[in-house]
N, C-alpha and C. Protein backbone atom coordinates (compact mmCIF):
# COMPACT_ATOMS: atom_id res chain seq x y z
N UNK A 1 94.66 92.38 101.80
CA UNK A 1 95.37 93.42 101.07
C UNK A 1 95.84 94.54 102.00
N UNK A 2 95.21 94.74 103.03
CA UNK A 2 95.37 96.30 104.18
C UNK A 2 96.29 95.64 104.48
N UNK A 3 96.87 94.35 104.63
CA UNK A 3 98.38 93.88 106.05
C UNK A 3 99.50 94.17 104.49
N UNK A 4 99.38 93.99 103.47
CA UNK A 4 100.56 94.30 102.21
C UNK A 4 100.63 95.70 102.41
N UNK A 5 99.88 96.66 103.01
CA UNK A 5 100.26 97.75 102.55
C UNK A 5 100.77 98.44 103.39
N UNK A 6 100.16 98.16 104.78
CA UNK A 6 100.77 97.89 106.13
C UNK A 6 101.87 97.84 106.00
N UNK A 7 102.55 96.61 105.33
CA UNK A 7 103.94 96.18 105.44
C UNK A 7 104.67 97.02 104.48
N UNK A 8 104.28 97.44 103.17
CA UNK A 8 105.05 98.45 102.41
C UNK A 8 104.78 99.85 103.38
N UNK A 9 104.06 100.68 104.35
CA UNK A 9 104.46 101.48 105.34
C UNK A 9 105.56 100.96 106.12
N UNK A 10 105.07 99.85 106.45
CA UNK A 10 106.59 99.75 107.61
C UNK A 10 108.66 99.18 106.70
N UNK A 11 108.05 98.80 105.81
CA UNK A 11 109.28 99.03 104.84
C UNK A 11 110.10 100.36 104.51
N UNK A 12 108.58 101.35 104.44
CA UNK A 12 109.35 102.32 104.24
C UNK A 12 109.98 102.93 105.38
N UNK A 13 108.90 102.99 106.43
CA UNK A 13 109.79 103.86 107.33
C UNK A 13 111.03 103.41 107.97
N UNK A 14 110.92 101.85 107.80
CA UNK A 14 112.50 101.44 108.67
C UNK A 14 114.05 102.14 107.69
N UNK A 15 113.32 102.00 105.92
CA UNK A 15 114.43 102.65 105.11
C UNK A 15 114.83 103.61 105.68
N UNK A 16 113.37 104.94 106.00
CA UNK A 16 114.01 106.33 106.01
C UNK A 16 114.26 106.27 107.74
N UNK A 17 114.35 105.82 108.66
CA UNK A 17 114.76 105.95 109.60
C UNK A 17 116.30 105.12 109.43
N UNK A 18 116.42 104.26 108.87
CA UNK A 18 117.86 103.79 108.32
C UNK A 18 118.38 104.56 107.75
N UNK A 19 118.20 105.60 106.96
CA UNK A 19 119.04 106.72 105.95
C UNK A 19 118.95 108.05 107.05
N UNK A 20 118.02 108.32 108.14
CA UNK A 20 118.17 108.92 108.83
C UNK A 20 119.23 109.14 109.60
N UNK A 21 119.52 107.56 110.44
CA UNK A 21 120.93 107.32 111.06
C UNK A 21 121.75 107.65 110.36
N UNK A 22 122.29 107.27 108.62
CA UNK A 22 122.96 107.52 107.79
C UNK A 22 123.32 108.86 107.57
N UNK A 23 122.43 109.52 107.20
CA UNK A 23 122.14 111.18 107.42
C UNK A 23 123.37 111.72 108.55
N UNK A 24 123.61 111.28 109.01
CA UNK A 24 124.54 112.02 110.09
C UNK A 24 123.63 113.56 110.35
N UNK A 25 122.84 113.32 111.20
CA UNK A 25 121.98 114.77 111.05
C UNK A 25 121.90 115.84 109.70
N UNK A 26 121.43 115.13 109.08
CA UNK A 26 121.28 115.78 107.16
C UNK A 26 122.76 116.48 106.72
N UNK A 27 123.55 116.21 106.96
CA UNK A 27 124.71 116.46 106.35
C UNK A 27 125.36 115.40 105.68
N UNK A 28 124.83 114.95 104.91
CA UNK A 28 124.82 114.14 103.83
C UNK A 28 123.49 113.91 102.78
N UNK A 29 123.37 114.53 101.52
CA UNK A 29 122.53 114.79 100.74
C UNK A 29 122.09 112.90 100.12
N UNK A 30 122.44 112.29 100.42
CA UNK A 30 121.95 111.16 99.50
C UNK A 30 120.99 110.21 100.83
N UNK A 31 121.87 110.25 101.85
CA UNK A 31 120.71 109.75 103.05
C UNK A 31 119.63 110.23 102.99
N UNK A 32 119.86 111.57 103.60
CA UNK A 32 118.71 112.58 103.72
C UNK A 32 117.94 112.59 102.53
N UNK A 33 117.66 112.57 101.29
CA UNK A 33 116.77 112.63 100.63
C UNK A 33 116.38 111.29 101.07
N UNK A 34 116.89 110.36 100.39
CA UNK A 34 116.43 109.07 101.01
C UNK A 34 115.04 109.07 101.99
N UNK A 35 116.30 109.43 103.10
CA UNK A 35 115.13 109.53 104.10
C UNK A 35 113.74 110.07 104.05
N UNK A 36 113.55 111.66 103.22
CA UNK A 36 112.41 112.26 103.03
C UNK A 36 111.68 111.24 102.19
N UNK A 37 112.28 110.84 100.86
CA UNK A 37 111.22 109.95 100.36
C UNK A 37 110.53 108.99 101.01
N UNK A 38 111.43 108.06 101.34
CA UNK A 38 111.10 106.84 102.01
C UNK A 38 109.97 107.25 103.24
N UNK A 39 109.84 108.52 103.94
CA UNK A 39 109.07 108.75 105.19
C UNK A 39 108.03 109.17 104.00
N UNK A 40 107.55 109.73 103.18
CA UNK A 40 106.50 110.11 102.61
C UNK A 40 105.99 108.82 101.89
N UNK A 41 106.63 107.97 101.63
CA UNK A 41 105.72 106.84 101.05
C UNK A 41 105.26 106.08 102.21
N UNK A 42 106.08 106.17 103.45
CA UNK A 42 105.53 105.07 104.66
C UNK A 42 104.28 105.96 104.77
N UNK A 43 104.21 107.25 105.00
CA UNK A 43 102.85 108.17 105.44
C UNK A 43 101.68 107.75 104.31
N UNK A 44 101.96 108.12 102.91
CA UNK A 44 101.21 107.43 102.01
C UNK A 44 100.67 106.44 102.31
N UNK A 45 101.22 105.08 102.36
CA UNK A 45 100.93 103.82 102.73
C UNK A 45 100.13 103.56 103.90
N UNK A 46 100.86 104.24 105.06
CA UNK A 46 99.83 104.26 106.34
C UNK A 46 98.39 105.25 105.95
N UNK A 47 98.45 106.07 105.15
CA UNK A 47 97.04 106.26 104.94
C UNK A 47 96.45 105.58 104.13
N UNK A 48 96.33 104.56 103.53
CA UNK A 48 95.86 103.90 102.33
C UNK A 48 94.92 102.65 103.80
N UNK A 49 96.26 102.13 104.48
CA UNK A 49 95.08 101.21 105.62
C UNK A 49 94.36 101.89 106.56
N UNK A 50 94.24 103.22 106.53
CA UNK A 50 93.22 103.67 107.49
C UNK A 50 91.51 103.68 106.38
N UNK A 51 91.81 103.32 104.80
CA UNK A 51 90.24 102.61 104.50
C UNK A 51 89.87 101.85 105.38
N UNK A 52 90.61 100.89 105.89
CA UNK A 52 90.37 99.21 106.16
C UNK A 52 90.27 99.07 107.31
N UNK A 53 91.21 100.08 107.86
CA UNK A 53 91.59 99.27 110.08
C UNK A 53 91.30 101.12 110.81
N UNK A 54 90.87 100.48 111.94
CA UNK A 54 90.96 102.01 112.94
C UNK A 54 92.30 102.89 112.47
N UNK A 55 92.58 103.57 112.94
CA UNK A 55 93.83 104.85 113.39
C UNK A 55 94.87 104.02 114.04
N UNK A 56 93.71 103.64 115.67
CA UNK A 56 94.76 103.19 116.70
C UNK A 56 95.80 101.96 116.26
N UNK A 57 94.80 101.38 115.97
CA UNK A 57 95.37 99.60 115.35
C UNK A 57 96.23 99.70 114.47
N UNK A 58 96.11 100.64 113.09
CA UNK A 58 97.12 100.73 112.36
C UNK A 58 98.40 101.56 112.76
N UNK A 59 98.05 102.56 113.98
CA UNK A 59 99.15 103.13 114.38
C UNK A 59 99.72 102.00 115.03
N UNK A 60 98.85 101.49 116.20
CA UNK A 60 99.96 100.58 117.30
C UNK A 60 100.61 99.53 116.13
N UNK A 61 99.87 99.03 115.45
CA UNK A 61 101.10 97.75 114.13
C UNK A 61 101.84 98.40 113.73
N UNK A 62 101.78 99.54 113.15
CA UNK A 62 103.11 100.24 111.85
C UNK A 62 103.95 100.43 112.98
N UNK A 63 103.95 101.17 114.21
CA UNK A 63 104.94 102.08 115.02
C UNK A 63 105.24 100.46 115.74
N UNK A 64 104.60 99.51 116.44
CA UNK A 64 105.44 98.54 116.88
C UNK A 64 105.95 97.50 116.09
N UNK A 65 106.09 97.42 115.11
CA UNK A 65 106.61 96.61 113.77
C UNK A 65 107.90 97.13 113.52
N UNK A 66 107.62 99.10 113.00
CA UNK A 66 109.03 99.72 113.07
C UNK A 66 109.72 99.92 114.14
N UNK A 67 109.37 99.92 115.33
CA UNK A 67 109.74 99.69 116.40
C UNK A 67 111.07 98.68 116.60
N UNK A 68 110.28 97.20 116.37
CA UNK A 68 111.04 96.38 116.40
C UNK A 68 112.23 96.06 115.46
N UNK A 69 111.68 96.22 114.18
CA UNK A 69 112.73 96.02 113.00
C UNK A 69 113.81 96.58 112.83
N UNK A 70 113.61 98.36 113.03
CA UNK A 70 114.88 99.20 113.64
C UNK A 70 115.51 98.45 114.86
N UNK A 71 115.03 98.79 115.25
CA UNK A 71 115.90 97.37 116.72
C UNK A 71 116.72 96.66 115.68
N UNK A 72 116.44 95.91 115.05
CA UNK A 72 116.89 94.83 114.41
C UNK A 72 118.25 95.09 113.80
N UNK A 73 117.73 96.22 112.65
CA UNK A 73 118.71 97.16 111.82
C UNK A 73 119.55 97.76 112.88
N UNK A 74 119.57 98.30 113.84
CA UNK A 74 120.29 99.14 114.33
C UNK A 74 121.28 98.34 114.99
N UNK A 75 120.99 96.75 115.35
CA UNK A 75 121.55 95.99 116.15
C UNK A 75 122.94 95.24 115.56
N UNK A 76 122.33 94.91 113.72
CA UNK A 76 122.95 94.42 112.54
C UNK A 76 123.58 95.36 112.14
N UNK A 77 123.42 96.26 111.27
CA UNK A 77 123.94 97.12 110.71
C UNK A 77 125.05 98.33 111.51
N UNK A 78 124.49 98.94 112.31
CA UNK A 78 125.15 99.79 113.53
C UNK A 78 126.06 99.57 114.87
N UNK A 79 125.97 98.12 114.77
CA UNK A 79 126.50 97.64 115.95
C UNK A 79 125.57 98.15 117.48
N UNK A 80 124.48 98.39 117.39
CA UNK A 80 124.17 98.66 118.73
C UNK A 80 123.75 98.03 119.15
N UNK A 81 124.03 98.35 120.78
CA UNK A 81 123.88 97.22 121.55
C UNK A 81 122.42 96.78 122.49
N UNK A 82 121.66 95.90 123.04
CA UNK A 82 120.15 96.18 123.55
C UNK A 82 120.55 95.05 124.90
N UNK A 83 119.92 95.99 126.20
CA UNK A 83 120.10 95.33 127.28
C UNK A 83 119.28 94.95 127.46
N UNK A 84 118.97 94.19 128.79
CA UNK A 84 118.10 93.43 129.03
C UNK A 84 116.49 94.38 129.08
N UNK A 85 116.58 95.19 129.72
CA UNK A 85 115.48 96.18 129.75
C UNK A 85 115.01 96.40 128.33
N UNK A 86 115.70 96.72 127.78
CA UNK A 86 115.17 96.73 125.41
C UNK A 86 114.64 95.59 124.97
N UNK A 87 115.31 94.40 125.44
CA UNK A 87 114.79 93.53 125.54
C UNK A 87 113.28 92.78 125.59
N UNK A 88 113.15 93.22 127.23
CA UNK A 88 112.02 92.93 127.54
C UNK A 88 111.00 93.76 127.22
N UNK A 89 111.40 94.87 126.70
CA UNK A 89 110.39 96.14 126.37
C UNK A 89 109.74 95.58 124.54
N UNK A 90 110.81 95.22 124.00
CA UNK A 90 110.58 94.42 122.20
C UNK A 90 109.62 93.53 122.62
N UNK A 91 109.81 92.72 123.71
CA UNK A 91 109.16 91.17 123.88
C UNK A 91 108.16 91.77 123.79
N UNK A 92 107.62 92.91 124.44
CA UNK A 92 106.36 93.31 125.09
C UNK A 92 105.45 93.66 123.74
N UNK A 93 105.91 94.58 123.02
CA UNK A 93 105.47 95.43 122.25
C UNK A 93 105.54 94.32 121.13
N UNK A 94 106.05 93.10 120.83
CA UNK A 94 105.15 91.71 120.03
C UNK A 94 104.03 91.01 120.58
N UNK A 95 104.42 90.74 121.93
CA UNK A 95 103.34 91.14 122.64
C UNK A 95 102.05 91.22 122.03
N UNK A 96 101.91 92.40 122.39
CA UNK A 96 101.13 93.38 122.18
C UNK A 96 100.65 93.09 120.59
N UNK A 97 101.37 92.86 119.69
CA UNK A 97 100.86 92.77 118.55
C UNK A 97 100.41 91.45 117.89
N UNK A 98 100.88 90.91 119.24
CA UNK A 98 100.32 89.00 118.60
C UNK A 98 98.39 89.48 119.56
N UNK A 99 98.26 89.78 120.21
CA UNK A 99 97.06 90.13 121.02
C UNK A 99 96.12 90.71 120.25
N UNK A 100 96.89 91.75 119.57
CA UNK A 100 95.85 92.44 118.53
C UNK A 100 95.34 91.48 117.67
N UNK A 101 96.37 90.82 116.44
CA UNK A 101 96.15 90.20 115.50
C UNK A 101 95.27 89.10 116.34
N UNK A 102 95.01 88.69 117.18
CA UNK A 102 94.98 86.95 118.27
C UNK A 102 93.16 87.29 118.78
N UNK A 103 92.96 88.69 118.90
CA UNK A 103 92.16 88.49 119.94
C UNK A 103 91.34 89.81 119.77
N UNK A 104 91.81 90.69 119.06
CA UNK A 104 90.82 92.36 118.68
C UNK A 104 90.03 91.85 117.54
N UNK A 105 88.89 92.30 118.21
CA UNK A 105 87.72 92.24 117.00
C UNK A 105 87.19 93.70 115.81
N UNK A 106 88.81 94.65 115.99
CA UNK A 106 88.32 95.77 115.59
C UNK A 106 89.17 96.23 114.36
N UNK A 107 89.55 94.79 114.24
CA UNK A 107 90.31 94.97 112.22
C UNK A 107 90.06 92.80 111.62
N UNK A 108 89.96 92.73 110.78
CA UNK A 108 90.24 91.27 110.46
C UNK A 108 91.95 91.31 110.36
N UNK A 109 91.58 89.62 111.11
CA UNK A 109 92.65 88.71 111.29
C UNK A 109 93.46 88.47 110.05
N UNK A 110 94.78 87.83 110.55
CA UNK A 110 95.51 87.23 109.60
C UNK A 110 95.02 85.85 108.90
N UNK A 111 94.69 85.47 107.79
CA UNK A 111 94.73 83.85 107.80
C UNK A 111 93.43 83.49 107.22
């Protein structure tokens, strides 16, 4: 149940960092709220799995999850572009999160 809620944090924040971009620096009222909501339910949510998992662990998953997914969004949606260096920096930071889930004994596994 902590990785569903996990994932509704990182849902939200990719929204409000997506309505953020949108936002044109808050000069636009329908992003920008957006955005505020959507960042207060990811915060919500990320506190709901700190019952279940450390700080660190749930920070390093939510922030390298949204990490990556914005990548994603920004790549699809925005046209931006990721060089080889962004690249290898994403690889890393899955990485990093297949290791956790693979091999930390300081939250339960997937599965």
């Amino acid at each position: 149940m902590q990785y569903l809620i996990l994932f509704v944090a990182v849902v939200m924040e990719t929204i409000g960092t997506t309505a953020l971009q949108s936002s044109q620096q808050f000069t636009r009222l329908w992003p920008t709220l957006i955005a505020i909501v959507a960042y207060m339910g990811a915060f919500y949510f990320l506190g709901l799995t700190l019952k279940y998992m450390p700080v660190g662990i749930v920070y390093a998953l939510w922030s390298g999850l949204g990490i990556v997914t914005i990548t994603i969004i920004g790549f699809v949606i925005f046209g931006q572009r990721l060089d080889a260096a962004a690249i290898t920096g994403l690889t890393l930071i899955i990485a990093g999160i297949v290791v956790i889930q693979m091999f930390s004994n300081t939250t339960s596994h997937l599965g």
